[in-house]
C-alpha atoms as a PDB file:
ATOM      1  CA  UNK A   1     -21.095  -0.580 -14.539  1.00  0.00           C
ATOM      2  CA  UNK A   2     -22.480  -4.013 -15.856  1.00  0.00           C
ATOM      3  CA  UNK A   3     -19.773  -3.892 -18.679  1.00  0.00           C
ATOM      4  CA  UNK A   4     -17.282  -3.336 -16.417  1.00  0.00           C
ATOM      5  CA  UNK A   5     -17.982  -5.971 -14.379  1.00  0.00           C
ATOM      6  CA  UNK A   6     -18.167  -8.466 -17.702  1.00  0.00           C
ATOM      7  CA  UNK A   7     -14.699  -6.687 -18.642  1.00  0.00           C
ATOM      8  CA  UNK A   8     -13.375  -7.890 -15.976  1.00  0.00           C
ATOM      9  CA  UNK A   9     -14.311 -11.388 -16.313  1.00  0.00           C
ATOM     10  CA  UNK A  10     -12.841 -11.991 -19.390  1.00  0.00           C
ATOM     11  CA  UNK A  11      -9.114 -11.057 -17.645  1.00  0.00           C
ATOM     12  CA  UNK A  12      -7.186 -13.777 -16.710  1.00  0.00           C
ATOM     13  CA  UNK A  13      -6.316 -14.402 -13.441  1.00  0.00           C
ATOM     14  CA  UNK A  14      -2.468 -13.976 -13.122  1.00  0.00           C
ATOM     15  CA  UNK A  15      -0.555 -16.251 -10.335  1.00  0.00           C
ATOM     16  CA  UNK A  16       1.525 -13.691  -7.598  1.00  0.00           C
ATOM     17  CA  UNK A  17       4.902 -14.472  -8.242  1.00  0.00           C
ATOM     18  CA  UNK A  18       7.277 -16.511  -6.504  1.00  0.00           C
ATOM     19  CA  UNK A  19      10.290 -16.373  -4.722  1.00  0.00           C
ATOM     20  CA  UNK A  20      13.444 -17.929  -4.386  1.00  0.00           C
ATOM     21  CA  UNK A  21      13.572 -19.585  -0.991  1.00  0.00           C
ATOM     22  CA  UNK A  22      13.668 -23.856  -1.850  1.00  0.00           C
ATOM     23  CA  UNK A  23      15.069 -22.994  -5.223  1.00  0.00           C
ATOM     24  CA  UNK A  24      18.657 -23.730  -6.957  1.00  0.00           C
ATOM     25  CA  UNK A  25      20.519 -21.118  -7.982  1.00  0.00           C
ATOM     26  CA  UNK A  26      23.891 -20.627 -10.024  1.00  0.00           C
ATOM     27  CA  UNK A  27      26.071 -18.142  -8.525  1.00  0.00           C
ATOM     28  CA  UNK A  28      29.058 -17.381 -10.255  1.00  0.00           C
ATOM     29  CA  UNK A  29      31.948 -15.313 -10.262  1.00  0.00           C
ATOM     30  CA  UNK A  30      34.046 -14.378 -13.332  1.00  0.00           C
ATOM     31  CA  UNK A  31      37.674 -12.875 -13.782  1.00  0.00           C
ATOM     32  CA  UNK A  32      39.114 -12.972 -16.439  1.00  0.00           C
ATOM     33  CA  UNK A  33      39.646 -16.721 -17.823  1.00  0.00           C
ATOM     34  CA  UNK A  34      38.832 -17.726 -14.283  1.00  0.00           C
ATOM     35  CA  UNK A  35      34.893 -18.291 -13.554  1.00  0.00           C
ATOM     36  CA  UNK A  36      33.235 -20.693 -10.972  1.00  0.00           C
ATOM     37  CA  UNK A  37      30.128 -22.217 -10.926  1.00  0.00           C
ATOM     38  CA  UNK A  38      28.388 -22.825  -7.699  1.00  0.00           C
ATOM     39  CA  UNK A  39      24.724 -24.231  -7.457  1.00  0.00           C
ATOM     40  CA  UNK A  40      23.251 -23.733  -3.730  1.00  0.00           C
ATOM     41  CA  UNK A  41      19.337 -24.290  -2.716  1.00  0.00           C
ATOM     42  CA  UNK A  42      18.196 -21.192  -0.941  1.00  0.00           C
ATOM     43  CA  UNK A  43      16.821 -21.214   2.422  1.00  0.00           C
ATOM     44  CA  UNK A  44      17.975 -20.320   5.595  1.00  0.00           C
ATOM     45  CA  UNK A  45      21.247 -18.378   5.797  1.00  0.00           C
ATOM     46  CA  UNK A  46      23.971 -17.615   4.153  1.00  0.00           C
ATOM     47  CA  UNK A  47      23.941 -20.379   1.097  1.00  0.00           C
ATOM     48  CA  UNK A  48      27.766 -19.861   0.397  1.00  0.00           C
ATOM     49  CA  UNK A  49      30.958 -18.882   2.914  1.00  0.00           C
ATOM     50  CA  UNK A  50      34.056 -18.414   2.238  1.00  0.00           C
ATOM     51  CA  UNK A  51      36.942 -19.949   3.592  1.00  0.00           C
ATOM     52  CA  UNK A  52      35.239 -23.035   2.302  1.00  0.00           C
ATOM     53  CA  UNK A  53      34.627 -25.902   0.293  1.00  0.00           C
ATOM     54  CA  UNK A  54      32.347 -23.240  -2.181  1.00  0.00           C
ATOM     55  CA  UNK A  55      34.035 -22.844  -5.882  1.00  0.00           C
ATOM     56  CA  UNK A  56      33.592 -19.358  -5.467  1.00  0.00           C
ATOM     57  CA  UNK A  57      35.960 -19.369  -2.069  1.00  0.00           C
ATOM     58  CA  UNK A  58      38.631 -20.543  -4.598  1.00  0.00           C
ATOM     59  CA  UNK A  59      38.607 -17.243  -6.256  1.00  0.00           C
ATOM     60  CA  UNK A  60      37.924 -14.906  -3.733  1.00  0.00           C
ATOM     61  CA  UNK A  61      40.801 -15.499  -1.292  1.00  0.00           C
ATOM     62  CA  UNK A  62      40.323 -12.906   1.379  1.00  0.00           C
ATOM     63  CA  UNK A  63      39.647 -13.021   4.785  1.00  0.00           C
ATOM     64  CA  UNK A  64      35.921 -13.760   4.680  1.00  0.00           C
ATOM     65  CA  UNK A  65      32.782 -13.489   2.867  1.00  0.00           C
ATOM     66  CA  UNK A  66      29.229 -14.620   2.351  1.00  0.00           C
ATOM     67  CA  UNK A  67      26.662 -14.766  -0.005  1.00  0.00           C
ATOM     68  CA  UNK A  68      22.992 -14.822   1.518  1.00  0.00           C
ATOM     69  CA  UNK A  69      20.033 -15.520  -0.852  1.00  0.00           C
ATOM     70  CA  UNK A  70      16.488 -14.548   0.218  1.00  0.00           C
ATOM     71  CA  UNK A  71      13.088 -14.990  -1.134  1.00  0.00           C
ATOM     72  CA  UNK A  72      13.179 -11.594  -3.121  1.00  0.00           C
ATOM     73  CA  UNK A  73      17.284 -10.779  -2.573  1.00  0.00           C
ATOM     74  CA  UNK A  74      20.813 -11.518  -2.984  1.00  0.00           C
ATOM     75  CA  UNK A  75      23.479  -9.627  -0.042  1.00  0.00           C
ATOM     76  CA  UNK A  76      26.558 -10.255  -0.286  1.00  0.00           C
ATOM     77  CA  UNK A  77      28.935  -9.321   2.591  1.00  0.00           C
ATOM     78  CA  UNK A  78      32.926  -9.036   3.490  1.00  0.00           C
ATOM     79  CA  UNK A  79      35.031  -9.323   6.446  1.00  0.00           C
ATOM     80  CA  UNK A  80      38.437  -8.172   6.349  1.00  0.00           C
ATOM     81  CA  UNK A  81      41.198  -5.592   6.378  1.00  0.00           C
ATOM     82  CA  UNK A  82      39.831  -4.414   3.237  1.00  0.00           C
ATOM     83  CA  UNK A  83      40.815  -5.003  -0.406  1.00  0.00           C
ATOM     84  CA  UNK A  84      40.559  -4.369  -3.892  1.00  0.00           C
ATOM     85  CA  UNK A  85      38.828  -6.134  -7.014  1.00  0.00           C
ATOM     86  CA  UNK A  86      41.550  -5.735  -9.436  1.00  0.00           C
ATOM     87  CA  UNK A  87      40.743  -3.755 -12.599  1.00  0.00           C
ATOM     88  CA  UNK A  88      40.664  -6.492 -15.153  1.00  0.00           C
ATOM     89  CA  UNK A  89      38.104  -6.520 -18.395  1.00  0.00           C
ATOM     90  CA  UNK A  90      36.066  -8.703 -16.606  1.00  0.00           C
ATOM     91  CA  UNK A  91      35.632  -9.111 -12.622  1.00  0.00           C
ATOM     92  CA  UNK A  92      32.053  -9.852 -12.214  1.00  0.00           C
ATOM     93  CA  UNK A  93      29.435 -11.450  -9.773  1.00  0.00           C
ATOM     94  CA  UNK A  94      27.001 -13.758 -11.448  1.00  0.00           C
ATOM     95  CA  UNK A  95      23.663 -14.599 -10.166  1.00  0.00           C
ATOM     96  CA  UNK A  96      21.669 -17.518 -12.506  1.00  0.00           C
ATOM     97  CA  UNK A  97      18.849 -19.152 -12.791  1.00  0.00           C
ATOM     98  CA  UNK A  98      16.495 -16.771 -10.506  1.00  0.00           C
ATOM     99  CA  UNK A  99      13.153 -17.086 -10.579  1.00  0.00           C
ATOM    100  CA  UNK A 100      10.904 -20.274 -13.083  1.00  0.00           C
ATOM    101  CA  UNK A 101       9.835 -19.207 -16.183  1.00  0.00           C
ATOM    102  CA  UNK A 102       6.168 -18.075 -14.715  1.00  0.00           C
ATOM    103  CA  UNK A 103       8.195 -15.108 -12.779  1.00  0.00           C
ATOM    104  CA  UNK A 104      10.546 -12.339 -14.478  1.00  0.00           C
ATOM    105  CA  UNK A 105      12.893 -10.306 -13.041  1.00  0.00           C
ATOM    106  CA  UNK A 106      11.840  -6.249 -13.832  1.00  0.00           C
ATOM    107  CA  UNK A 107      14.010  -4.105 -11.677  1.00  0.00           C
ATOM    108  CA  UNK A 108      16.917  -4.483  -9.316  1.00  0.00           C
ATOM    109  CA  UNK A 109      17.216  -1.996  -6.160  1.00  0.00           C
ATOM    110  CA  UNK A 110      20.457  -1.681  -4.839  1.00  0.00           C
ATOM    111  CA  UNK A 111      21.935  -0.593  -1.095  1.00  0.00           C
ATOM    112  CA  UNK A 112      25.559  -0.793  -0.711  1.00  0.00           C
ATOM    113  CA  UNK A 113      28.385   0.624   1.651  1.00  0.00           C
ATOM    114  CA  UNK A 114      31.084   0.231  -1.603  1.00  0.00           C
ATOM    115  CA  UNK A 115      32.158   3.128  -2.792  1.00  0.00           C
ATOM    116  CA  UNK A 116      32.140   3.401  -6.630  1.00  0.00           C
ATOM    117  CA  UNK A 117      29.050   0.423  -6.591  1.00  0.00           C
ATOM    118  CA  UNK A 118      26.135   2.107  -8.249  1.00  0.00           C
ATOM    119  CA  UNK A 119      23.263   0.791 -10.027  1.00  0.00           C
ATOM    120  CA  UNK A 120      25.005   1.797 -13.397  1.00  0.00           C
ATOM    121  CA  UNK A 121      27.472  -1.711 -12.394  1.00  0.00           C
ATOM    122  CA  UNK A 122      24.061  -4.097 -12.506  1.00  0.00           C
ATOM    123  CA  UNK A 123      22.688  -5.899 -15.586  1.00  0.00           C
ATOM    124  CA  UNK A 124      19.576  -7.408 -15.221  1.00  0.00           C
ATOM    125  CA  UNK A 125      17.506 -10.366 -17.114  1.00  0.00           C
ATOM    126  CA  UNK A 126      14.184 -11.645 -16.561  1.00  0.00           C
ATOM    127  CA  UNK A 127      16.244 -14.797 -14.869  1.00  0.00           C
ATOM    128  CA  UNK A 128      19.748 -13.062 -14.475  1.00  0.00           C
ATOM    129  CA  UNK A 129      21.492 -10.807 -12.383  1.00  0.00           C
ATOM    130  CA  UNK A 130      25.385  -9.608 -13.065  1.00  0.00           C
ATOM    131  CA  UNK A 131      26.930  -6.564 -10.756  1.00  0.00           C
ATOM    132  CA  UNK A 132      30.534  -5.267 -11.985  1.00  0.00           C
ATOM    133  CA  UNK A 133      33.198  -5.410  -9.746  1.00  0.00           C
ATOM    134  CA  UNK A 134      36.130  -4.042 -11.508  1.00  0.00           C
ATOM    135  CA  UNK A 135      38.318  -1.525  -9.881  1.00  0.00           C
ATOM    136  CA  UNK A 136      36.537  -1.543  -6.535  1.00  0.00           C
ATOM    137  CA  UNK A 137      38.118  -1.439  -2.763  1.00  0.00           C
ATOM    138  CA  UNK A 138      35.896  -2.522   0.027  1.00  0.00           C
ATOM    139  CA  UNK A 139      36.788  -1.664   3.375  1.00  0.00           C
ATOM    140  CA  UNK A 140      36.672  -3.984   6.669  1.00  0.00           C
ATOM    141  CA  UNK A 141      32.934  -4.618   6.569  1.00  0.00           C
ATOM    142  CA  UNK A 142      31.629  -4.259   2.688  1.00  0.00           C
ATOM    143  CA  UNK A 143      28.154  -5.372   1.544  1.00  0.00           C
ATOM    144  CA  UNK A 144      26.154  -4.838  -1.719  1.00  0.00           C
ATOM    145  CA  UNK A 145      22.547  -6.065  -1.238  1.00  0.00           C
ATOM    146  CA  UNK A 146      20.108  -6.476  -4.631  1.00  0.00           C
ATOM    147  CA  UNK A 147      16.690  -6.736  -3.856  1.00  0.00           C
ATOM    148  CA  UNK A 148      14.463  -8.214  -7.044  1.00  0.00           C
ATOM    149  CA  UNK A 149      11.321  -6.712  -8.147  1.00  0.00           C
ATOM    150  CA  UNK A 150       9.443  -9.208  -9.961  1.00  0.00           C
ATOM    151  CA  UNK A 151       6.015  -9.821 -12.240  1.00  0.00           C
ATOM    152  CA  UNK A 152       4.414 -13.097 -13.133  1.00  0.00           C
ATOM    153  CA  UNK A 153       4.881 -14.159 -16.622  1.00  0.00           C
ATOM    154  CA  UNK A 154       1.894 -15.321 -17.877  1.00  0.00           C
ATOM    155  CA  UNK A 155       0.984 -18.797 -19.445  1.00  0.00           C
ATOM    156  CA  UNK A 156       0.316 -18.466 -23.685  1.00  0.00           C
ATOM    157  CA  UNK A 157      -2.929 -19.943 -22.520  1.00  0.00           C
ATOM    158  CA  UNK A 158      -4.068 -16.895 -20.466  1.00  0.00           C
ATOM    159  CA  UNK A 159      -2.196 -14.201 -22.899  1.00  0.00           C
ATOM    160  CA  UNK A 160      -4.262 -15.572 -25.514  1.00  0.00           C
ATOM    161  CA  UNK A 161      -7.463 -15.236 -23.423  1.00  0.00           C
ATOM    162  CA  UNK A 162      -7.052 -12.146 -22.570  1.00  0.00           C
ATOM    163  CA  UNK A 163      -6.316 -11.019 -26.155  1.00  0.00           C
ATOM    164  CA  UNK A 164      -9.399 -12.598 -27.154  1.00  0.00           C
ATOM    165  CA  UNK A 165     -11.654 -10.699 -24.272  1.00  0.00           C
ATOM    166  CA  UNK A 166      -9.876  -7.405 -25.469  1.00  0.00           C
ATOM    167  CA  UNK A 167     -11.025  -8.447 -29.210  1.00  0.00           C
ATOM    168  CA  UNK A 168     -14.306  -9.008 -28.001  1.00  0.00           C
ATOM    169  CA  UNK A 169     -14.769  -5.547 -26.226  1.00  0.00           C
ATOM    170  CA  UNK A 170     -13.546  -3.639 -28.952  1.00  0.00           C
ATOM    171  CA  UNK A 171     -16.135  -5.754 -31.734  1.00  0.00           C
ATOM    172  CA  UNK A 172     -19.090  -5.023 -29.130  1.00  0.00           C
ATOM    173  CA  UNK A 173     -18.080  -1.104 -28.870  1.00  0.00           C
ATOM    174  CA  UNK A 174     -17.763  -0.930 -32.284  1.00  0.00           C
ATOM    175  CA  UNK A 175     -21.328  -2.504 -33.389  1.00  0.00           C
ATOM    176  CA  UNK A 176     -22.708  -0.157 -30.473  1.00  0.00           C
ATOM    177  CA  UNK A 177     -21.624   2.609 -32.257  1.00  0.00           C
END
């Protein structure tokens, strides 16, 4: 149990990772040639509303819709009669610049009432999230929700020490043997 216990000491501590809430993100929606570019802090609320002064009200016309950023998730709901995203090569929601570089994004979990919106429609990166909208109808109340799973990226400093303890185990077993 003793080398267990020295093991363990060698393993760098990793930092829990972060969320959003206080942080600037790019939200962005593309069609076609047309793509806007909104930066909003996250906290409280919905960040973006539409009608509204929002870039991203100037392409999505409709009645209304918001775009709520939590500490771990993006939900983005409509109001309306209902309507369609049109089937174009490229109709897509844009979330940037989630997360610092010390957390990575390494799953998305979707709930949605839109018919056709599966998980198939979401592209992820460690910092990146995109969801597909083309050819979609929504009806009077439409939400997709996209809740982030997440890991801590660690530091070249503690990768490197933790490679090196690993090294060292593996030269002690070895002489033992």
């Amino acid at each position: 149990m003793k080398k267990l216990a020295f093991a363990a000491t060698l393993l760098p501590t990793f930092a829990s990772a972060a969320g959003l809430l206080g942080t600037t993100v790019s939200v962005n929606y593309h069609l076609d040639s047309l793509s806007t570019l909104d930066s909003v802090l996250v906290g409280a609320g919905a960040e973006l509303s539409c009608p509204g002064t929002a870039q991203l009200c100037s392409a999505l016309t409709v009645p209304a819709q918001t775009v709520d950023i939590g500490d771990n998730s993006i939900r983005y709901f409509y109001v309306g009669a209902g309507t369609d995203f049109t089937d174009t090569p490229v109709n897509r929601f844009s979330f940037q610049s989630l997360y610092g570089g010390d957390v990575a994004i390494t799953g998305v979990d979707l709930a949605t009432n839109i018919a056709g919106l599966t998980a198939s429609r979401l592209t992820f990166t460690s910092h990146g999230v995109q969801v597909d909208m083309r050819d979609l109808s929504v009806g009077s109340e439409a939400f997709f929700e996209l809740s982030l799973q997440t890991a801590p990226v660690p530091e070249p400093a503690s990768a490197a020490l933790l490679l090196g303890g690993l090294a060292l185990l593996a030269a002690r077993r070895r002489r033992r043997r």
